[in-house]
Protein backbone atom coordinates (compact mmCIF):
# COMPACT_ATOMS: atom_id res chain seq x y z
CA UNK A 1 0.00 0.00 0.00
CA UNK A 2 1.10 3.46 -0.87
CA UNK A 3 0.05 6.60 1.33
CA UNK A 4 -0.11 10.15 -0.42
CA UNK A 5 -0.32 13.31 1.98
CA UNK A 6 -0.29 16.93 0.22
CA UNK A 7 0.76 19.84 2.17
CA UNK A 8 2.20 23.73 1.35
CA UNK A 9 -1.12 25.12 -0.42
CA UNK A 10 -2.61 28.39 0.70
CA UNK A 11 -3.65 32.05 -0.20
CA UNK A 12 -1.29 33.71 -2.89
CA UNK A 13 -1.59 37.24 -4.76
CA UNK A 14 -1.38 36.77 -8.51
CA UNK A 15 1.99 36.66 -9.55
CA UNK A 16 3.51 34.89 -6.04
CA UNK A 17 4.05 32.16 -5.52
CA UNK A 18 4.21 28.74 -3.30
CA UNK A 19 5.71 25.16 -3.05
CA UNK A 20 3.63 21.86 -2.48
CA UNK A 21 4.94 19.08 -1.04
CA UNK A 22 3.40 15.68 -1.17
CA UNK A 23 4.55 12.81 1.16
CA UNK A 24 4.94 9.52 0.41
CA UNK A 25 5.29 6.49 2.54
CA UNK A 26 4.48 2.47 2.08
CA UNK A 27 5.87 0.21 -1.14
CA UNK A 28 7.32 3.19 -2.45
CA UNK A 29 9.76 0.92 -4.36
CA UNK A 30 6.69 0.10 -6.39
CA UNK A 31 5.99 3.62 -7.41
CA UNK A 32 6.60 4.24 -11.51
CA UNK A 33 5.06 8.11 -11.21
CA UNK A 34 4.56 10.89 -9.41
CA UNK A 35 1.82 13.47 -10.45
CA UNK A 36 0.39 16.61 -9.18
CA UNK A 37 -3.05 17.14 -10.68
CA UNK A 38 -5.86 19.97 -10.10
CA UNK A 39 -9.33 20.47 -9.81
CA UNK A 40 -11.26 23.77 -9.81
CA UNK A 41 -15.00 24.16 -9.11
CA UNK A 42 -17.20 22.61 -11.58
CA UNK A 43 -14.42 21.40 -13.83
CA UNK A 44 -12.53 18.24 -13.99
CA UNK A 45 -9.51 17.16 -12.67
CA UNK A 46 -6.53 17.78 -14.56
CA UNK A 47 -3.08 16.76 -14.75
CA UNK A 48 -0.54 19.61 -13.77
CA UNK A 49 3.03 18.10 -13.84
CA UNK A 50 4.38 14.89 -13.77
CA UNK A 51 7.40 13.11 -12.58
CA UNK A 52 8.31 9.18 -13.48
CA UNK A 53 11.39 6.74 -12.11
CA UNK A 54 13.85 7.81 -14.46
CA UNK A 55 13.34 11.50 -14.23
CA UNK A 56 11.31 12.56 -16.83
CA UNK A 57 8.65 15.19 -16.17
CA UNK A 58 5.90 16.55 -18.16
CA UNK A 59 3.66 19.68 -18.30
CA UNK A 60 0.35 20.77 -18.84
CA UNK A 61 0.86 23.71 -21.51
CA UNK A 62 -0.78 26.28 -18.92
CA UNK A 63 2.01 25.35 -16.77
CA UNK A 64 5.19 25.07 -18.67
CA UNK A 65 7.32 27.77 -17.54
CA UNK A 66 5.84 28.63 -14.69
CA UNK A 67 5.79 25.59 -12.18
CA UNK A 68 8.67 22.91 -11.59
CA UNK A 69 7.93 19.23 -10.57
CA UNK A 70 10.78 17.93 -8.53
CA UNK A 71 11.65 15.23 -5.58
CA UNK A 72 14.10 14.34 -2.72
CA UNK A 73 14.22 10.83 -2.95
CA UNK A 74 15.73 11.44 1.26
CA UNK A 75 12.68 12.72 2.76
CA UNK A 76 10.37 10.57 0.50
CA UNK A 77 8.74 13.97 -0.90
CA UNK A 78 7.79 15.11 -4.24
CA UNK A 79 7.51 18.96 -4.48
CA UNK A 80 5.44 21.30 -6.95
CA UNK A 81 7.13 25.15 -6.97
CA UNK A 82 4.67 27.16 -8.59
CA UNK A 83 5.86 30.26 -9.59
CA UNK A 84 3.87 33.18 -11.53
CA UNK A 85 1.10 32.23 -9.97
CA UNK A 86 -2.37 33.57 -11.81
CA UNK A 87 -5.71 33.39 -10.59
CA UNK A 88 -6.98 30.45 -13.20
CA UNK A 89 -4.46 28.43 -11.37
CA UNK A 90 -6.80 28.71 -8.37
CA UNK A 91 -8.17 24.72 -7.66
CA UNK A 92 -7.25 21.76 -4.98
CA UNK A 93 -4.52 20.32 -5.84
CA UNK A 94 -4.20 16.51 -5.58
CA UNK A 95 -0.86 14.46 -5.46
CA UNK A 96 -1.09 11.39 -7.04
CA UNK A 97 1.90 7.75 -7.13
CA UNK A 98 1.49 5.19 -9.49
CA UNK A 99 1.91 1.86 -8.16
CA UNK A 100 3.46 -0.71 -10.59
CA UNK A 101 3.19 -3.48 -8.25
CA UNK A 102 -0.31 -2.79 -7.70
CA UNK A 103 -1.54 -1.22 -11.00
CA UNK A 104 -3.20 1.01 -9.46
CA UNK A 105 -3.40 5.05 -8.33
CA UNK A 106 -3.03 6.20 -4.80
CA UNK A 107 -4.60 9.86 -4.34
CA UNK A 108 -4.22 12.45 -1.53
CA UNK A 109 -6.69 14.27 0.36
CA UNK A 110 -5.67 17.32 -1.72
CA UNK A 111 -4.83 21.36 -0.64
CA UNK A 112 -6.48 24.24 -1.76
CA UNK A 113 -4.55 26.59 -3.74
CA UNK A 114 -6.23 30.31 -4.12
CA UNK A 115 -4.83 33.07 -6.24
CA UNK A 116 -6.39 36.09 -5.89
CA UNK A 117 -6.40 39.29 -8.78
């Protein structure tokens, strides 16, 4: 079993900005990816950024530029740095880990990210 817990979110003006971190803890040998993903009000969820085993990351194209998907393998943690922040970028944002082992997806209870004009 894989356990997912999302901190860092908060209250930012438009053009701050602020650094998730997501914990992870369990089989995390059996993780393949790492993803931050984000839902706003009435919309679906969405994949922000990811991160896989070997180091490769990809970006949503309303992110690319502006936030950086990174880990420290050390502490277990994969962080989000969101930089340039605008208010569209307001949503909860949800970590998610990829279990090969279990073929499945392990979600967090989310934070709530607000940017405000």
């Amino acid at each position: 079993q894989v356990q997912v817990v999302e901190s860092g979110g908060g209250l930012v003006q438009a053009g701050g900005s602020l650094r998730l971190s997501c914990a992870v803890s369990g089989k995390i040998f059996s993780i393949s990816v790492m993803g931050w993903y984000r839902q706003a009000p009435g919309k679906q969820r969405e994949l922000v950024a990811t991160l896989n085993s070997g180091g490769s990351t990809n970006y949503a194209d309303s992110v690319k530029g502006r936030f950086t998907i990174s880990r420290d393998n050390a502490k277990n943690t994969v962080y989000l740095q969101m930089n340039s922040l605008k208010p569209e970028d307001t949503a909860r944002y949800y970590c998610n880990a990829y279990s090969d082992l279990e073929s499945a997806d392990h979600w967090g209870q989310g934070t709530q990210v607000t940017v405000s004009s």
